[in-house]
C-alpha atoms as a PDB file:
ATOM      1  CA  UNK A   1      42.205  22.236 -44.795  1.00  0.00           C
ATOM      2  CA  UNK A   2      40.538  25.341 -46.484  1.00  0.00           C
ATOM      3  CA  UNK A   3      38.101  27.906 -45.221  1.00  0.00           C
ATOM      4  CA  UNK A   4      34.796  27.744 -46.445  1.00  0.00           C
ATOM      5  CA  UNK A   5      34.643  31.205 -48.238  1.00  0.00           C
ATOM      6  CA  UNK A   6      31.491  33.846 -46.333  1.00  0.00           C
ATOM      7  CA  UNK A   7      29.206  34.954 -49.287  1.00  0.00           C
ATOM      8  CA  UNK A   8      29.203  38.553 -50.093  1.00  0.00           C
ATOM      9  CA  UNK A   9      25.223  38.354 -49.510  1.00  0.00           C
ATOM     10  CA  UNK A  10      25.781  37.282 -45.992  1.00  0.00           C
ATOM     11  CA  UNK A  11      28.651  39.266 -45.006  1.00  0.00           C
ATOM     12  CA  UNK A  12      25.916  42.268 -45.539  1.00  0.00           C
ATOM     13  CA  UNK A  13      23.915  40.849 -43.688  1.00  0.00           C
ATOM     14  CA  UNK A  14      25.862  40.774 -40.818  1.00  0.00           C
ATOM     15  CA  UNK A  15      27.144  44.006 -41.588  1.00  0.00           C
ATOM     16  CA  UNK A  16      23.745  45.316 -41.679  1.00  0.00           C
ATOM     17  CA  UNK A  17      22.602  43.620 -37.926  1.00  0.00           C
ATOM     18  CA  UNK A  18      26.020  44.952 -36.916  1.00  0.00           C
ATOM     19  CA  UNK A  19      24.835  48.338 -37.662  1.00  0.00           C
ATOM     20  CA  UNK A  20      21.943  48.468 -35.889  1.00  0.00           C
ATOM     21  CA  UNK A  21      19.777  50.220 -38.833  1.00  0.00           C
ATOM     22  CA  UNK A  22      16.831  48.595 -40.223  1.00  0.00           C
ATOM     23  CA  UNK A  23      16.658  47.298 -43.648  1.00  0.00           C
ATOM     24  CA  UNK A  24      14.277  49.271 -44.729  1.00  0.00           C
ATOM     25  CA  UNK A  25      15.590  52.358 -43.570  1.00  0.00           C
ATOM     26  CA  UNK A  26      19.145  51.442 -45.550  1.00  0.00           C
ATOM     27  CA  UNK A  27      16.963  50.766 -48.619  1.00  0.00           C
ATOM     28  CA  UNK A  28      15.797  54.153 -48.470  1.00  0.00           C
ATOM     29  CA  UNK A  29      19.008  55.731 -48.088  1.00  0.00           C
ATOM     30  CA  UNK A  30      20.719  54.182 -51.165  1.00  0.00           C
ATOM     31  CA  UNK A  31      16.984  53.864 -53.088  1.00  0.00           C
ATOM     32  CA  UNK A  32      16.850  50.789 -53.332  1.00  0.00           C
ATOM     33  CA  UNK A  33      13.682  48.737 -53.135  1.00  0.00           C
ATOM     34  CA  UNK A  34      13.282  46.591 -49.970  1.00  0.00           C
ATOM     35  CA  UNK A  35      12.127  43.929 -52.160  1.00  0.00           C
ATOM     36  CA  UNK A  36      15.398  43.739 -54.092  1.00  0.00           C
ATOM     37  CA  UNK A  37      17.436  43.756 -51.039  1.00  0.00           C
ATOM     38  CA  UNK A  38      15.587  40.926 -49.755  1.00  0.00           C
ATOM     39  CA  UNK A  39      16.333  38.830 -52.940  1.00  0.00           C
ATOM     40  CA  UNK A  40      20.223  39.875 -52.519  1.00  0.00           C
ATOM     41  CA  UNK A  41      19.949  38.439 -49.095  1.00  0.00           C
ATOM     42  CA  UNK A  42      18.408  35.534 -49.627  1.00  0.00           C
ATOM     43  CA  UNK A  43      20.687  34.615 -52.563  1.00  0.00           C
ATOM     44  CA  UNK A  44      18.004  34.683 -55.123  1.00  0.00           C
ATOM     45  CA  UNK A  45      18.793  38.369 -56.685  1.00  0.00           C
ATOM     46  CA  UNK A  46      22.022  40.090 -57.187  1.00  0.00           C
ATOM     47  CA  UNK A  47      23.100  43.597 -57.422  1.00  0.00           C
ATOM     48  CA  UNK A  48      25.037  46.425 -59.183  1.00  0.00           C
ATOM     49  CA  UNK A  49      28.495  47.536 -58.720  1.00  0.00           C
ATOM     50  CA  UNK A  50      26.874  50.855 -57.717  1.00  0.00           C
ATOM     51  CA  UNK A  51      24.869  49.561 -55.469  1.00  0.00           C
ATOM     52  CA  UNK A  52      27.680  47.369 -53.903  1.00  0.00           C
ATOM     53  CA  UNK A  53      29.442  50.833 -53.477  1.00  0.00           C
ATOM     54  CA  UNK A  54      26.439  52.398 -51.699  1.00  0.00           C
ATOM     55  CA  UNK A  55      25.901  49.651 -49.350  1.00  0.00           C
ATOM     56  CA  UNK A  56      29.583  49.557 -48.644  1.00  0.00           C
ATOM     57  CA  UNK A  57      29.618  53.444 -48.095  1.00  0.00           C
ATOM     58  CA  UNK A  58      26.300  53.784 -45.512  1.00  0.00           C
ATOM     59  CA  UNK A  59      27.231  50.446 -43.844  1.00  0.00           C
ATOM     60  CA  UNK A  60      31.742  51.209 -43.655  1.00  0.00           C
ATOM     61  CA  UNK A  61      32.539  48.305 -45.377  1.00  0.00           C
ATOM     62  CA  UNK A  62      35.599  47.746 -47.309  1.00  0.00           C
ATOM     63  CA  UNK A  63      34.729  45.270 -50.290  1.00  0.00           C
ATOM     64  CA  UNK A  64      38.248  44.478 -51.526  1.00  0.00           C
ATOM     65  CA  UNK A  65      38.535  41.365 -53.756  1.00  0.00           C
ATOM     66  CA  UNK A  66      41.703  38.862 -51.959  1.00  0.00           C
ATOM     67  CA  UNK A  67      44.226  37.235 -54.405  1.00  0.00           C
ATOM     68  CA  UNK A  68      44.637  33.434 -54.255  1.00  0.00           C
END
């Protein structure tokens, strides 16, 4: 049986209820338009390797890809 694999989109969003800081206000911090974020989250939008690494940095996340 395999695991179903957590999208990157959703483990940020987790990450980002975990940390108790609006969206908005994390949007700010990294400038980065609310309305982009929202597309991210909702799968329709993607996002930068520079702005994965800001997002990882103001939320403590470790984005490490995992070998098969």
């Amino acid at each position: 049986m395999s695991k179903r694999r957590v999208k990157l989109s959703e483990q940020i969003r987790r990450a980002i209820l975990a940390s108790g800081m609006s969206r908005y206000r994390l949007c700010k911090e990294i400038h980065l338009s609310p309305s982009t974020m929202s597309r991210f989250i909702n799968g329709t939008g993607g996002l930068g390797m520079e702005m994965l690494d800001k997002l990882a940095d103001v939320l403590d996340l470790n984005l490490e890809r995992k070998g098969k």
